[in-house]
N, C-alpha and C. Protein backbone atom coordinates (compact mmCIF):
# COMPACT_ATOMS: atom_id res chain seq x y z
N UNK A 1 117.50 90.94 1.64
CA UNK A 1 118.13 92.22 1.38
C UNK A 1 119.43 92.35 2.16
N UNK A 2 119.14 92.25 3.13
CA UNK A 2 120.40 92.38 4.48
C UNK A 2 121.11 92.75 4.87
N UNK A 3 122.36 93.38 5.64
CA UNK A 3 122.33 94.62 6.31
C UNK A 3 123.91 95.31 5.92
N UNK A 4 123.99 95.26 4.32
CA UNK A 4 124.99 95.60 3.82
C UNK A 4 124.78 97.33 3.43
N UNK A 5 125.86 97.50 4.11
CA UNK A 5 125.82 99.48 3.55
C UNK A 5 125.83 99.82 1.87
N UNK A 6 124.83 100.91 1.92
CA UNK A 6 124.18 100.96 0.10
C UNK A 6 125.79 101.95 0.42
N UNK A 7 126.96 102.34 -0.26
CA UNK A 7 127.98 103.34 -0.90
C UNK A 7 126.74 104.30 -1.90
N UNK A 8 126.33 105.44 -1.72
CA UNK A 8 125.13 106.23 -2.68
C UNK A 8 126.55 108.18 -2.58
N UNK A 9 127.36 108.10 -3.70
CA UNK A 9 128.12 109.54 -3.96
C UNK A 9 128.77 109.79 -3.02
N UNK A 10 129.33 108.19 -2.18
CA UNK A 10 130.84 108.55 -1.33
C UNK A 10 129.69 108.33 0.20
N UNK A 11 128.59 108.32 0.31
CA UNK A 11 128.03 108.19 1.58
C UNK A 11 127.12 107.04 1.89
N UNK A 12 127.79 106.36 2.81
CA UNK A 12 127.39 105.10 3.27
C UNK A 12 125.99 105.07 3.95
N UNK A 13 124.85 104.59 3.88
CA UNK A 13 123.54 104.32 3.83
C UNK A 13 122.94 103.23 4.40
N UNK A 14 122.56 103.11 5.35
CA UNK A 14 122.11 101.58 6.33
C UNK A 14 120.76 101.65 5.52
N UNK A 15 121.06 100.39 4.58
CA UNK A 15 119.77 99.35 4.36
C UNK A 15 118.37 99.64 5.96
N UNK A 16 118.76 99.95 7.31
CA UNK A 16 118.02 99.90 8.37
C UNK A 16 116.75 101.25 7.94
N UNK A 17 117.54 102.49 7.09
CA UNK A 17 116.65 103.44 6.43
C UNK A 17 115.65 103.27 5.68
N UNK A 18 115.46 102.41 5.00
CA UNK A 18 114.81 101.54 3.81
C UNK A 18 113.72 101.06 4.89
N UNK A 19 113.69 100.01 5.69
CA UNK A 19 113.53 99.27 6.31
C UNK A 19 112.30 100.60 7.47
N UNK A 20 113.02 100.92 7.39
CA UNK A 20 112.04 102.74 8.42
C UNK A 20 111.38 102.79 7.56
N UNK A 21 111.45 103.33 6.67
CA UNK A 21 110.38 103.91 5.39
C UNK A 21 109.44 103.34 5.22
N UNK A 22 109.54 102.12 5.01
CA UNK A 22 108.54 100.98 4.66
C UNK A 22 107.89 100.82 6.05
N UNK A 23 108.13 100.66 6.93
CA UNK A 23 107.53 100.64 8.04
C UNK A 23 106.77 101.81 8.18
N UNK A 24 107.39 103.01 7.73
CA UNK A 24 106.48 104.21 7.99
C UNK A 24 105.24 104.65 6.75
N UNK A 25 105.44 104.00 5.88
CA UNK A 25 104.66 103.84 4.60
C UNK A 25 103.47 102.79 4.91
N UNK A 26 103.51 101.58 6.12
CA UNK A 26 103.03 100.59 5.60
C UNK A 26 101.98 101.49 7.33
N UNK A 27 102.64 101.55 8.10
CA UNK A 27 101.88 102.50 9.18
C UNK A 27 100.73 103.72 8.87
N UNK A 28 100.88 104.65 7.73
CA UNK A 28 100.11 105.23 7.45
C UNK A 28 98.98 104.83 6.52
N UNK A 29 99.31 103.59 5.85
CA UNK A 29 98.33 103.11 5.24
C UNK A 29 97.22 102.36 6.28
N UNK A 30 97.42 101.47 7.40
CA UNK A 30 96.86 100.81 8.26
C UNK A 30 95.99 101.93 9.11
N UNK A 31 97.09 102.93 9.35
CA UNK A 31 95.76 103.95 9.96
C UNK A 31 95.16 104.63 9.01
N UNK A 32 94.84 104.53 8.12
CA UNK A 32 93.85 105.11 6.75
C UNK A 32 92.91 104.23 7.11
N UNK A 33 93.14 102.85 6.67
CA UNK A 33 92.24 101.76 6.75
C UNK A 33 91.19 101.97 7.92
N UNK A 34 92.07 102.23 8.73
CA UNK A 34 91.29 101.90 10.14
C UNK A 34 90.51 103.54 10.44
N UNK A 35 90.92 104.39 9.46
CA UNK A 35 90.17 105.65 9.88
C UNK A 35 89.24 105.47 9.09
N UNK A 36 88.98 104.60 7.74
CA UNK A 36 87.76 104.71 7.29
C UNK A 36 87.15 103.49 7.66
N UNK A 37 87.40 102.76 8.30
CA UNK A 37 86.24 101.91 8.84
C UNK A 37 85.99 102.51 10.49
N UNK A 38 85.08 101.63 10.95
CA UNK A 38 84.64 102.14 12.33
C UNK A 38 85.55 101.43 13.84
N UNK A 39 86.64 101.08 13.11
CA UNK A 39 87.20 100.43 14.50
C UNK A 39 88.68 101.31 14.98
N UNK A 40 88.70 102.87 14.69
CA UNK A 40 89.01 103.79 15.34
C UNK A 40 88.56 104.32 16.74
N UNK A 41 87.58 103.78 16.34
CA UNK A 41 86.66 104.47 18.00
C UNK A 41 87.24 103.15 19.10
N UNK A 42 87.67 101.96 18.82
CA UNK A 42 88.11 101.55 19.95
C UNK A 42 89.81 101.98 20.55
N UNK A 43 90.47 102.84 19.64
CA UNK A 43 91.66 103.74 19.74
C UNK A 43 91.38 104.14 20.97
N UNK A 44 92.22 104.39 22.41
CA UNK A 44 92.26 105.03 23.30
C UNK A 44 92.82 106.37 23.25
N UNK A 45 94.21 106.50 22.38
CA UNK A 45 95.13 107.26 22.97
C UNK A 45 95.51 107.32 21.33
N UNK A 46 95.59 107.83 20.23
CA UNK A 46 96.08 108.01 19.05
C UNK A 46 97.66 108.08 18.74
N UNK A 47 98.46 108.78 20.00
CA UNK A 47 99.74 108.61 19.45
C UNK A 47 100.21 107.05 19.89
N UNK A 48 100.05 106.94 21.21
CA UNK A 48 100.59 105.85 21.50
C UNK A 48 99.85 104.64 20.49
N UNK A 49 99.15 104.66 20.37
CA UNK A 49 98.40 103.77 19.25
C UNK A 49 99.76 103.55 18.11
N UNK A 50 99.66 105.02 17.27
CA UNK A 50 100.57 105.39 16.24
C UNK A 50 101.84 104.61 16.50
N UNK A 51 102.32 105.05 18.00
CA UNK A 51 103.97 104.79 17.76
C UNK A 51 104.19 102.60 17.75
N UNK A 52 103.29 102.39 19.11
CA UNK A 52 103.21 101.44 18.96
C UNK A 52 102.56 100.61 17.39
N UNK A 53 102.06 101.01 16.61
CA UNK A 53 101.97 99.99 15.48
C UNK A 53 103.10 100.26 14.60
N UNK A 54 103.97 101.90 14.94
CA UNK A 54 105.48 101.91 13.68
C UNK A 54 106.11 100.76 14.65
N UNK A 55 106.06 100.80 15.64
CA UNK A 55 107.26 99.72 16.12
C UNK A 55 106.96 98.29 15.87
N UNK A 56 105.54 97.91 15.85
CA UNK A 56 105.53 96.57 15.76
C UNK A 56 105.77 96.34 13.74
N UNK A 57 105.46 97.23 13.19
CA UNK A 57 105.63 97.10 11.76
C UNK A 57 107.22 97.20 11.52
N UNK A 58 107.99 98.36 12.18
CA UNK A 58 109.32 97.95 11.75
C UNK A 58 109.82 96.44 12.57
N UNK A 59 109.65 95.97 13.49
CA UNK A 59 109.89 94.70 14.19
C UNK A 59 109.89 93.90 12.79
N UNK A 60 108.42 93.67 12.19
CA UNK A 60 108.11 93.02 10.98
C UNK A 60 108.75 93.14 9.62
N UNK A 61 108.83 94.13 9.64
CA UNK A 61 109.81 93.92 8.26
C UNK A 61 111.02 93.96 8.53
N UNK A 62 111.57 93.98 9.55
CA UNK A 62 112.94 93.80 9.84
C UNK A 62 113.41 92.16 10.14
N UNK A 63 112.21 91.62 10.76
CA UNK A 63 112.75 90.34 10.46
C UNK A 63 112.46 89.40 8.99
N UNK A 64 111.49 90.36 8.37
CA UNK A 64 111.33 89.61 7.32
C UNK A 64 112.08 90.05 6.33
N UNK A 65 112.53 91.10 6.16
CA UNK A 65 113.42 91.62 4.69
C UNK A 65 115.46 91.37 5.42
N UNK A 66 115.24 91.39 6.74
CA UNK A 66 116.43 91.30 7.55
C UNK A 66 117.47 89.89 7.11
N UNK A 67 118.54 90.07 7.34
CA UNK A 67 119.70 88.40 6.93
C UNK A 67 118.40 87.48 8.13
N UNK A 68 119.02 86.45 7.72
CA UNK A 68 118.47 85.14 8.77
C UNK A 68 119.62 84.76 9.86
């Protein structure tokens, strides 16, 4: 994909937005998963849980949808 500005009605758009979304799309699905099975209860702390898996998921698709 890589890290060319989308031009969207005169306003320039970082591909990096895209790249959030999906990370934040792919984050709420993983904690679904994990709220309907039973390995929530080893969760300590729910946000830090939360923030730490958006960060390791945007890490991930940033190097994978990211230029080389």
């Amino acid at each position: 994909m890589g890290l060319r500005e989308w031009a969207l009605g005169g306003v320039l758009l970082s591909p990096f937005l895209v790249y959030v979304l999906l990370a934040l799309v792919l984050t709420g699905v993983l904690r679904l998963m994990i709220r309907v099975t039973s390995l929530g209860r080893w969760i300590w702390h729910e946000a830090l849980f939360d923030c730490a898996l958006f960060v390791c998921l945007l890490a991930l698709v940033t190097s994978v949808l990211g230029p080389l």
